[in-house]
N, C-alpha and C. Protein backbone atom coordinates (compact mmCIF):
# COMPACT_ATOMS: atom_id res chain seq x y z
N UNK A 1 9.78 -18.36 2.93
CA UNK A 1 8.73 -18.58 3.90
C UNK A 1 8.90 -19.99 4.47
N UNK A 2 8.95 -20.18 5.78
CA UNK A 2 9.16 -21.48 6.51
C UNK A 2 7.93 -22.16 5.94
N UNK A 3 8.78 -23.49 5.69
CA UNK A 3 7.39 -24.80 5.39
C UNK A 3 6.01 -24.88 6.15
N UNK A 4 4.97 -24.70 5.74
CA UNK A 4 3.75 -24.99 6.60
C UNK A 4 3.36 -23.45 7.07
N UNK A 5 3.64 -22.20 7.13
CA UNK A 5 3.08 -21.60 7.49
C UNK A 5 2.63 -20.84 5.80
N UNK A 6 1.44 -20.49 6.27
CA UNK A 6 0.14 -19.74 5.50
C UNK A 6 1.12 -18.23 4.94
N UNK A 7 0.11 -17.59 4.25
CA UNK A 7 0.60 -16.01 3.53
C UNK A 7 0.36 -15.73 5.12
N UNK A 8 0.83 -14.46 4.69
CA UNK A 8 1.36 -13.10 5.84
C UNK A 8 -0.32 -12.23 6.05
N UNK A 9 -0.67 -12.10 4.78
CA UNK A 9 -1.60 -11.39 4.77
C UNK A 9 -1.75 -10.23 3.63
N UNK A 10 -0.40 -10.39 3.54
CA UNK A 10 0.09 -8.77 2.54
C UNK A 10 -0.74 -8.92 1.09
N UNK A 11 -0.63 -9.96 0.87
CA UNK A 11 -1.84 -10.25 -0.78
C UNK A 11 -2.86 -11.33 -0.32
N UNK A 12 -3.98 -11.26 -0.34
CA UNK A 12 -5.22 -12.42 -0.12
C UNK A 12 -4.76 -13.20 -0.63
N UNK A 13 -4.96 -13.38 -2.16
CA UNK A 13 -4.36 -14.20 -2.96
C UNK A 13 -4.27 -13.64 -4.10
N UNK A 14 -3.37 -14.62 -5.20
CA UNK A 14 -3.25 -14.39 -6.08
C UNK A 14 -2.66 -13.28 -6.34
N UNK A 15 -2.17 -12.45 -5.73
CA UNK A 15 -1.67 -10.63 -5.91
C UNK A 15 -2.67 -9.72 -5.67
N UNK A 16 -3.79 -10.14 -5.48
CA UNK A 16 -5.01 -9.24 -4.81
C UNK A 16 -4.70 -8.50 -3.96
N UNK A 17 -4.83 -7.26 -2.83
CA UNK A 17 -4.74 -6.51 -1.97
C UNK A 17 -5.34 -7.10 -1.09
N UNK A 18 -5.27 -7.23 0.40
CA UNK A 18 -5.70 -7.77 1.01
C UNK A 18 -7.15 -6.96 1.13
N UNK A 19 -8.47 -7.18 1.46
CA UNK A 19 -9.31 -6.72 1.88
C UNK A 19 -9.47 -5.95 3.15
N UNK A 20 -8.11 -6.13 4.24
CA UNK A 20 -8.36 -5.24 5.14
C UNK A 20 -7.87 -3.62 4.39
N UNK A 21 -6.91 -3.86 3.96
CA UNK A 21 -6.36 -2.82 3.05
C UNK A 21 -6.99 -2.04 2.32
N UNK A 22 -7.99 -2.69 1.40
CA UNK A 22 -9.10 -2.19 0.53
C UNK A 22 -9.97 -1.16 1.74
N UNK A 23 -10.54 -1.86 2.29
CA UNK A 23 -11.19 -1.51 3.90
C UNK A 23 -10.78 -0.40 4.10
N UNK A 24 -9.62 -0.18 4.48
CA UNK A 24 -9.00 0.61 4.87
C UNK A 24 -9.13 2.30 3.64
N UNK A 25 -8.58 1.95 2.88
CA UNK A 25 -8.06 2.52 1.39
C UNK A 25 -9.42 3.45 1.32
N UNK A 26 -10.54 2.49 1.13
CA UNK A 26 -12.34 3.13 1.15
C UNK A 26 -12.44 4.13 2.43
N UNK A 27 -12.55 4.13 3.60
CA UNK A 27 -12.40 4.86 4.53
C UNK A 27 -11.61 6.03 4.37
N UNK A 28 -10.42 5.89 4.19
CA UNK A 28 -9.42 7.34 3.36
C UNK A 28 -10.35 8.02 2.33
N UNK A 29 -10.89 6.82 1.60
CA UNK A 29 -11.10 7.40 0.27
C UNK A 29 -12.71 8.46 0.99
N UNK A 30 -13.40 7.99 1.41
CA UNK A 30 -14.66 8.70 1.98
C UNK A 30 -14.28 9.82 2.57
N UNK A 31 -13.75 9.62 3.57
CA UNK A 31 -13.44 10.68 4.57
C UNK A 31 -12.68 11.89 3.57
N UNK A 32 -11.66 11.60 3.17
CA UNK A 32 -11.40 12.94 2.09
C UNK A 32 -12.45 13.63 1.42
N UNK A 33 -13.17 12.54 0.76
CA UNK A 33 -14.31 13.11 -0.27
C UNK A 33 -14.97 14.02 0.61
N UNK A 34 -15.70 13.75 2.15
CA UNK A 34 -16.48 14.53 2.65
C UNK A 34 -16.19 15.69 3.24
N UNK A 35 -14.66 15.51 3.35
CA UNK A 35 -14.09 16.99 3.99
C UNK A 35 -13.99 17.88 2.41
N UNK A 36 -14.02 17.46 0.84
CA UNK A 36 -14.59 17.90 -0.05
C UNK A 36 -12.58 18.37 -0.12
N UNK A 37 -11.82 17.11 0.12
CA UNK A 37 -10.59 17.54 -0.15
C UNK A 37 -9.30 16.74 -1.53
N UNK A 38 -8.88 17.13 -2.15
CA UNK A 38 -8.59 16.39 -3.37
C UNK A 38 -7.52 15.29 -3.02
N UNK A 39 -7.33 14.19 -3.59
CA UNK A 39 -5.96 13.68 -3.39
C UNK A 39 -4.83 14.40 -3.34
N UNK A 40 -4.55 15.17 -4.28
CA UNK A 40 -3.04 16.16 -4.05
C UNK A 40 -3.23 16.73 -2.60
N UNK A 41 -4.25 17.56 -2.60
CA UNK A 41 -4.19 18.43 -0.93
C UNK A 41 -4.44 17.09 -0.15
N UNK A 42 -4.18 16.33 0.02
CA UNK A 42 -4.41 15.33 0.76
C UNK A 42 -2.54 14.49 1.11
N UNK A 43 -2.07 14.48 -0.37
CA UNK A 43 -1.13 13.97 -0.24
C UNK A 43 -0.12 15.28 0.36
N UNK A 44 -0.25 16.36 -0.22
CA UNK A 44 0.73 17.72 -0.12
C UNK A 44 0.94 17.42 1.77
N UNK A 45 -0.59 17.36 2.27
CA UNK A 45 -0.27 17.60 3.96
C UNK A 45 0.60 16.36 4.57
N UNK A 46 0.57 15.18 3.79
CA UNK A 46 1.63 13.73 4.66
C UNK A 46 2.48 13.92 3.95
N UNK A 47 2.88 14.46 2.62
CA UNK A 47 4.32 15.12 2.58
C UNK A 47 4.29 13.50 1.06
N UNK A 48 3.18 13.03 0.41
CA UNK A 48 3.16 12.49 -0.78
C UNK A 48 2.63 12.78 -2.05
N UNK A 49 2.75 12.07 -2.91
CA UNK A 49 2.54 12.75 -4.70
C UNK A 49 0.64 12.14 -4.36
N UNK A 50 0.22 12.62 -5.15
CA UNK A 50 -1.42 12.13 -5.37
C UNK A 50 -1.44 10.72 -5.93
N UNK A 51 -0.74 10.28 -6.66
CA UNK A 51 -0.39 8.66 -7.08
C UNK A 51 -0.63 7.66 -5.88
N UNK A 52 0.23 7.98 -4.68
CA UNK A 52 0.49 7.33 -3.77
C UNK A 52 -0.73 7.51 -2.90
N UNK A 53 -0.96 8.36 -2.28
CA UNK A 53 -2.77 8.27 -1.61
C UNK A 53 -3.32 7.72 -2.64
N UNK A 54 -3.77 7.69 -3.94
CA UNK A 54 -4.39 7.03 -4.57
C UNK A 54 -4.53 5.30 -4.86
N UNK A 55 -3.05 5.01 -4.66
CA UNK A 55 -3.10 3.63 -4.42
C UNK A 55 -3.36 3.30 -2.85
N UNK A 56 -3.05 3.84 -1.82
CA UNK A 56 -3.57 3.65 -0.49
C UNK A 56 -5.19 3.79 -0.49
N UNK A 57 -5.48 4.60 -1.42
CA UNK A 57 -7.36 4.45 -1.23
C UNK A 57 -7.90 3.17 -2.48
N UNK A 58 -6.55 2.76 -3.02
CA UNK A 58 -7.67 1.56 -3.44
C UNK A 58 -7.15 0.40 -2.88
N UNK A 59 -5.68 0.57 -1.89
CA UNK A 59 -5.68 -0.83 -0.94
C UNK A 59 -4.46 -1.47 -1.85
N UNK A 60 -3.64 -1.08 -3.22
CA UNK A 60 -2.57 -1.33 -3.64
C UNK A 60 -1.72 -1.23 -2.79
N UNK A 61 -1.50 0.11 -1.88
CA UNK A 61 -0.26 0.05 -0.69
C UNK A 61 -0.86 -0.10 0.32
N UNK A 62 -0.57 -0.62 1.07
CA UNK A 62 -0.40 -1.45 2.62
C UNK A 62 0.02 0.39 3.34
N UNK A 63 -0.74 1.11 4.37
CA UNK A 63 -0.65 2.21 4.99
C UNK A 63 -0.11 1.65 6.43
N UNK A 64 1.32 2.26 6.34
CA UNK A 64 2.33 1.88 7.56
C UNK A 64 1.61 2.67 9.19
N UNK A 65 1.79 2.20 9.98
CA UNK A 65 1.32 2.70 11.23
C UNK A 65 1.16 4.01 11.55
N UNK A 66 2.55 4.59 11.25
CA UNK A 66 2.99 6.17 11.41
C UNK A 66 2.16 6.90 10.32
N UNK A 67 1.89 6.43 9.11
CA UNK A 67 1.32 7.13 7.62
C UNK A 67 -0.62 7.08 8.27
N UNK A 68 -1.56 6.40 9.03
CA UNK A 68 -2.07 6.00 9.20
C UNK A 68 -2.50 7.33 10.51
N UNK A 69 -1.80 7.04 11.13
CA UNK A 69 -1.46 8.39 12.15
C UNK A 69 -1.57 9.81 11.26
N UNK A 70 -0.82 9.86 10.80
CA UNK A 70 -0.87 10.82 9.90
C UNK A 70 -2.29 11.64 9.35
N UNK A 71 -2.29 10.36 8.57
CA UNK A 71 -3.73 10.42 8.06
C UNK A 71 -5.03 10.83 8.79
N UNK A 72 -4.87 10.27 10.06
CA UNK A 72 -5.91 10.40 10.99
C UNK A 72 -5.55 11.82 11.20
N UNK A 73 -4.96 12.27 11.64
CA UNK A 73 -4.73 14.18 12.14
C UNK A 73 -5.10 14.90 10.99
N UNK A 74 -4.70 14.57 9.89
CA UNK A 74 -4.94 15.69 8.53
C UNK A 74 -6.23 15.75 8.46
N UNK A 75 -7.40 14.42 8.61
CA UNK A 75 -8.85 13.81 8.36
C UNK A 75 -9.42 14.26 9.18
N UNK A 76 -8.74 14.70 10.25
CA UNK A 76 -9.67 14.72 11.84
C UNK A 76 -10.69 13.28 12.16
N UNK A 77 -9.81 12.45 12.38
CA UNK A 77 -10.74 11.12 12.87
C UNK A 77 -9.86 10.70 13.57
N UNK A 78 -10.50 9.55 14.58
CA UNK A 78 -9.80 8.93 15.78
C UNK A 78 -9.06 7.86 14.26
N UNK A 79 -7.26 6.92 14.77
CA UNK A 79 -7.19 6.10 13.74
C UNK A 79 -8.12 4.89 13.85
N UNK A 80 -9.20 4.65 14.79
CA UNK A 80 -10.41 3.64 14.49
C UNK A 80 -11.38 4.03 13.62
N UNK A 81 -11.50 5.05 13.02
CA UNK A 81 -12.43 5.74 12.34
C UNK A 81 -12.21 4.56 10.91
N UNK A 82 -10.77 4.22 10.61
CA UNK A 82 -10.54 3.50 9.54
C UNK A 82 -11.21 1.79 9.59
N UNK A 83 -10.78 1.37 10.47
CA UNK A 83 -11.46 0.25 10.76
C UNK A 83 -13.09 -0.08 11.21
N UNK A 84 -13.96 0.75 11.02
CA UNK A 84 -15.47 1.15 11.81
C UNK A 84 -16.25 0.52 10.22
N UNK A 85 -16.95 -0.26 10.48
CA UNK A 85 -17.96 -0.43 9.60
C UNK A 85 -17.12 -2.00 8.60
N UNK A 86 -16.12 -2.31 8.92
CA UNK A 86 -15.72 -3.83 8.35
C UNK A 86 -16.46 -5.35 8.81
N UNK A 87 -16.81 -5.65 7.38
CA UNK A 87 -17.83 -6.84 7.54
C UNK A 87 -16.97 -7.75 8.15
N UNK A 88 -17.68 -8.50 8.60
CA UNK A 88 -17.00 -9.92 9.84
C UNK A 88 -16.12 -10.97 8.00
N UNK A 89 -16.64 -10.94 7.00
CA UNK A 89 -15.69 -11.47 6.47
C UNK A 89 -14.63 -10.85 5.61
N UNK A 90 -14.40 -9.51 5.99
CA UNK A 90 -12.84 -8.84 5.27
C UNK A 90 -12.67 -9.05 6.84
N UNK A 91 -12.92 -9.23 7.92
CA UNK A 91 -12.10 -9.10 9.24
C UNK A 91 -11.64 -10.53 9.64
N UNK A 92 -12.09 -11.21 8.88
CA UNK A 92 -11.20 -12.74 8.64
C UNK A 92 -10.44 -12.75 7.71
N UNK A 93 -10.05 -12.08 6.95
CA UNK A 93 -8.88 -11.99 5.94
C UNK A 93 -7.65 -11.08 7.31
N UNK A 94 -7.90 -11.17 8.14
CA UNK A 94 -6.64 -10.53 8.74
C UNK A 94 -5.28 -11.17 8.96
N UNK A 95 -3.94 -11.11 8.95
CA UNK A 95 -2.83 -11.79 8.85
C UNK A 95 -3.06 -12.85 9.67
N UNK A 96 -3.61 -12.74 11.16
CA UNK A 96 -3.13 -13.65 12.02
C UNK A 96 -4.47 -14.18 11.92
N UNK A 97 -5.68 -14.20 11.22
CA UNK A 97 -6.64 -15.23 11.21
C UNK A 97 -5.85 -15.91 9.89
N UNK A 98 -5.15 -15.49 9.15
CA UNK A 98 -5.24 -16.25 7.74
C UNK A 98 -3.58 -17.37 8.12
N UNK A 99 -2.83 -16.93 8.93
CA UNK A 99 -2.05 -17.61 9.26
C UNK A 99 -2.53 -18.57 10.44
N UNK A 100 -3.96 -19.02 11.00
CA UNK A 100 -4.47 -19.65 12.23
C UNK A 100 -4.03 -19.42 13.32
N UNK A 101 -3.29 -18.22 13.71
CA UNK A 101 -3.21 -17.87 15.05
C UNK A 101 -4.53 -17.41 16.17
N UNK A 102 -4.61 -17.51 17.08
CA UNK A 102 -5.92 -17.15 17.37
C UNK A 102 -5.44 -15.64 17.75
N UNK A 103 -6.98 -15.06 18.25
CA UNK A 103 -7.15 -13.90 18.23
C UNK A 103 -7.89 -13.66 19.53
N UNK A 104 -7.27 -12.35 20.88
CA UNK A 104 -8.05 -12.22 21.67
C UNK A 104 -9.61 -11.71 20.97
N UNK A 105 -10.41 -11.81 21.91
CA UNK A 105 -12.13 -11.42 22.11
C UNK A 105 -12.54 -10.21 21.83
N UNK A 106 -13.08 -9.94 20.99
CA UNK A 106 -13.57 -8.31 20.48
C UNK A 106 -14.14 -7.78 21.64
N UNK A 107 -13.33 -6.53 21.84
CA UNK A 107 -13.96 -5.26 23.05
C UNK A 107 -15.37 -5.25 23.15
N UNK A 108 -16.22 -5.15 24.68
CA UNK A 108 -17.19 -5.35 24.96
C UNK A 108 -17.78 -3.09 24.80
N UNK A 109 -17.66 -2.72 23.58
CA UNK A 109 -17.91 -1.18 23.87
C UNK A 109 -17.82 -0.70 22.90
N UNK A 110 -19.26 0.54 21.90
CA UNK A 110 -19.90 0.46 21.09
C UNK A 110 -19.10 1.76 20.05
N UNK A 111 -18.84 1.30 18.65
CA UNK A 111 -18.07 2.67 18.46
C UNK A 111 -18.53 3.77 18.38
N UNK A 112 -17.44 4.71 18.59
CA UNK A 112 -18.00 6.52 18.22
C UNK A 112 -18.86 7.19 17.43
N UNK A 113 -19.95 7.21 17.66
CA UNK A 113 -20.65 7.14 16.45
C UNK A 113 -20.76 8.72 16.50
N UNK A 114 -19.31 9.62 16.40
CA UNK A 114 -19.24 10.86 15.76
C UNK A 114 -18.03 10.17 15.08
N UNK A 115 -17.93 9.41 14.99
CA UNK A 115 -16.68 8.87 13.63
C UNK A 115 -17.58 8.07 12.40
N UNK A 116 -18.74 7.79 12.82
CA UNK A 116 -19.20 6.76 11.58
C UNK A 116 -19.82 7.63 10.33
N UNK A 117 -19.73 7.01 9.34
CA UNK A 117 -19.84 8.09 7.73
C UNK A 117 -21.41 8.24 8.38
N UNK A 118 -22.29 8.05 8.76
CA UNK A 118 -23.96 8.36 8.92
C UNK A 118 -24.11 9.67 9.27
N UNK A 119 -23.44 9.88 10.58
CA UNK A 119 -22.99 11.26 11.30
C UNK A 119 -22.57 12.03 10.72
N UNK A 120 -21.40 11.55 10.17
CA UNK A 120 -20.45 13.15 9.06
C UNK A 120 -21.46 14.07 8.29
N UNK A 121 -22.51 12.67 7.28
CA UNK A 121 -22.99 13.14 6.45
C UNK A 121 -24.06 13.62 7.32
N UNK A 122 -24.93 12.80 8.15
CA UNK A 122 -25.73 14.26 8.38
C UNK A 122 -25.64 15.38 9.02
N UNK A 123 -24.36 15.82 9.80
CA UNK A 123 -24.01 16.88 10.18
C UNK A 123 -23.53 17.44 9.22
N UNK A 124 -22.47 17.49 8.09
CA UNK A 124 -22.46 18.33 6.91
C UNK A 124 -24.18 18.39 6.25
N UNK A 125 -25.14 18.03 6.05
CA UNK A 125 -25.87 18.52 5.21
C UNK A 125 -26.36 19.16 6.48
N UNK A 126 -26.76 18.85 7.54
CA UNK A 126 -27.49 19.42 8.77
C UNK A 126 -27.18 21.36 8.49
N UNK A 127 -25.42 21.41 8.45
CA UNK A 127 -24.93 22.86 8.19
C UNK A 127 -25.27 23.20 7.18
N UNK A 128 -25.54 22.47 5.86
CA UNK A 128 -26.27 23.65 4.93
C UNK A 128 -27.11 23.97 4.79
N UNK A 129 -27.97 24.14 5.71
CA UNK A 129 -29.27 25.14 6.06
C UNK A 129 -28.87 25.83 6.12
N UNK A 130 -28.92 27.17 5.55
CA UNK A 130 -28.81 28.13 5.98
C UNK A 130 -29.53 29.36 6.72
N UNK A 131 -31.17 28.56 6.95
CA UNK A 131 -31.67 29.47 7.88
C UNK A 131 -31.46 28.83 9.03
N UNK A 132 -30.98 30.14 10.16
CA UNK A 132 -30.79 29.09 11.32
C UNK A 132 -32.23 28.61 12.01
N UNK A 133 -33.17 29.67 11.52
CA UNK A 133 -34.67 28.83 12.14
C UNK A 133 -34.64 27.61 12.13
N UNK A 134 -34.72 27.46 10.90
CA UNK A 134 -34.95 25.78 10.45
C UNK A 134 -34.41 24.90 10.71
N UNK A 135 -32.94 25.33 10.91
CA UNK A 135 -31.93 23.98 11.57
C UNK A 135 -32.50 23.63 13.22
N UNK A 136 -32.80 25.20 13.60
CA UNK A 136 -33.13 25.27 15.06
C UNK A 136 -34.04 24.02 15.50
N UNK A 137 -35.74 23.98 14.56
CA UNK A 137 -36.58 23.35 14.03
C UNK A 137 -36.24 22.12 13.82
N UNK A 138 -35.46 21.49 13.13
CA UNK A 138 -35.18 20.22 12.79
C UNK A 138 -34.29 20.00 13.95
N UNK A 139 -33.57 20.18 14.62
CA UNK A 139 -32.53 20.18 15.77
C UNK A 139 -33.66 19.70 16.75
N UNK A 140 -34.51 20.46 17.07
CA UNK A 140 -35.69 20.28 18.01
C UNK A 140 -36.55 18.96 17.65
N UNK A 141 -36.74 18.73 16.54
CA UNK A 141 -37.52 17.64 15.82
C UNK A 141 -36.67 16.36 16.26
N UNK A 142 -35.50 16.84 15.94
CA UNK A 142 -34.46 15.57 16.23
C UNK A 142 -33.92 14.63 17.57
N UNK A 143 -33.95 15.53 18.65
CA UNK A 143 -34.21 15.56 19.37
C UNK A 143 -35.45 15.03 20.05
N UNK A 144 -36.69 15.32 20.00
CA UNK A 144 -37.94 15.03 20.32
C UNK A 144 -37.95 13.56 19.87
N UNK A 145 -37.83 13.33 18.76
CA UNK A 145 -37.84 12.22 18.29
C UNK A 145 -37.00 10.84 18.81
N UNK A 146 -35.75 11.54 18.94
CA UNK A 146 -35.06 10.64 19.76
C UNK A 146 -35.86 9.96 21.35
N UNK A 147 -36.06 11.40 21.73
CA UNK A 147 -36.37 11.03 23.49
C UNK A 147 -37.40 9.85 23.41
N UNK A 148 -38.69 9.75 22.06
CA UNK A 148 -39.54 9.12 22.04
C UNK A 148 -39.09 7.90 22.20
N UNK A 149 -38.20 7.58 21.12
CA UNK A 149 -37.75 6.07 21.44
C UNK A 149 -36.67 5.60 22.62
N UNK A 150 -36.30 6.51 23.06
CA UNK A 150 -35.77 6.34 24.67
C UNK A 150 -36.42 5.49 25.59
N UNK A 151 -37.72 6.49 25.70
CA UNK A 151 -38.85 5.76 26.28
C UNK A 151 -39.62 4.79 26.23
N UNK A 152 -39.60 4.09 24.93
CA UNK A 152 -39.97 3.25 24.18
C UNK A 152 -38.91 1.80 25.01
N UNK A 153 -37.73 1.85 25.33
CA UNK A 153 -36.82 0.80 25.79
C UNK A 153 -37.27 0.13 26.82
């Protein structure tokens, strides 16, 4: 490593995983759980052993661009779905903040919020109603409710 420049990013410190990684790793790790799918069937579809998703969901391996891609098609999520919900300080552990490079200006535009875990989960429990009255009912409730605070702005 040339004199004077900082870590890469690849370990925080000490041999730690970086926290975007972890970040990352948790997001895999959710999103599987809620599609109610195991590590093996998880690894079987990117073509890896369950070991290896397993260290990618706790942020031991660093998930390469293409594997990431991957991931996103098997999950059904945009690949921002992984990055959605990171606190402002694992998003300063990033390579080029930890090496002092600067960083352009965070996008002025609000995320997908059919990608954020709030949504998943209440559209999976939303479907296990199984009377459709009632979903109908709460659908309508939900709705109504919304418009209220519309108006409220």
């Amino acid at each position: 490593m040339p004199r004077g420049r900082k870590s890469s990013g690849r370990m925080a410190s000490r041999g730690y995983p970086n926290p975007i990684d972890v970040h990352v790793g948790s997001r895999i790790r959710l999103r599987r759980t809620l599609l109610g799918m195991s590590q093996e069937k998880l690894g079987e579809a990117i073509g890896l052993t369950f070991q290896q998703v397993q260290k990618y969901e706790r942020g031991a391996n660093r998930v390469g661009s293409s594997r990431l891609f991957d991931l996103a098609r098997v999950l059904d999520v945009p690949v921002s779905y992984f990055f959605e919900d990171m606190s402002a300080s694992v998003q300063e552990k990033s390579p080029s903040k930890l090496m002092g490079v600067a960083t352009p200006p965070e996008p002025e535009y609000e995320p997908d919020p059919m990608a954020k875990r709030e949504t998943l989960e209440l559209v999976r429990a939303y479907y296990k109603i199984t009377d459709p009255q009632v979903r109908k009912r709460i659908f309508e409730l939900t709705k109504s409710i919304a418009k209220t605070f519309r108006e409220d702005e």
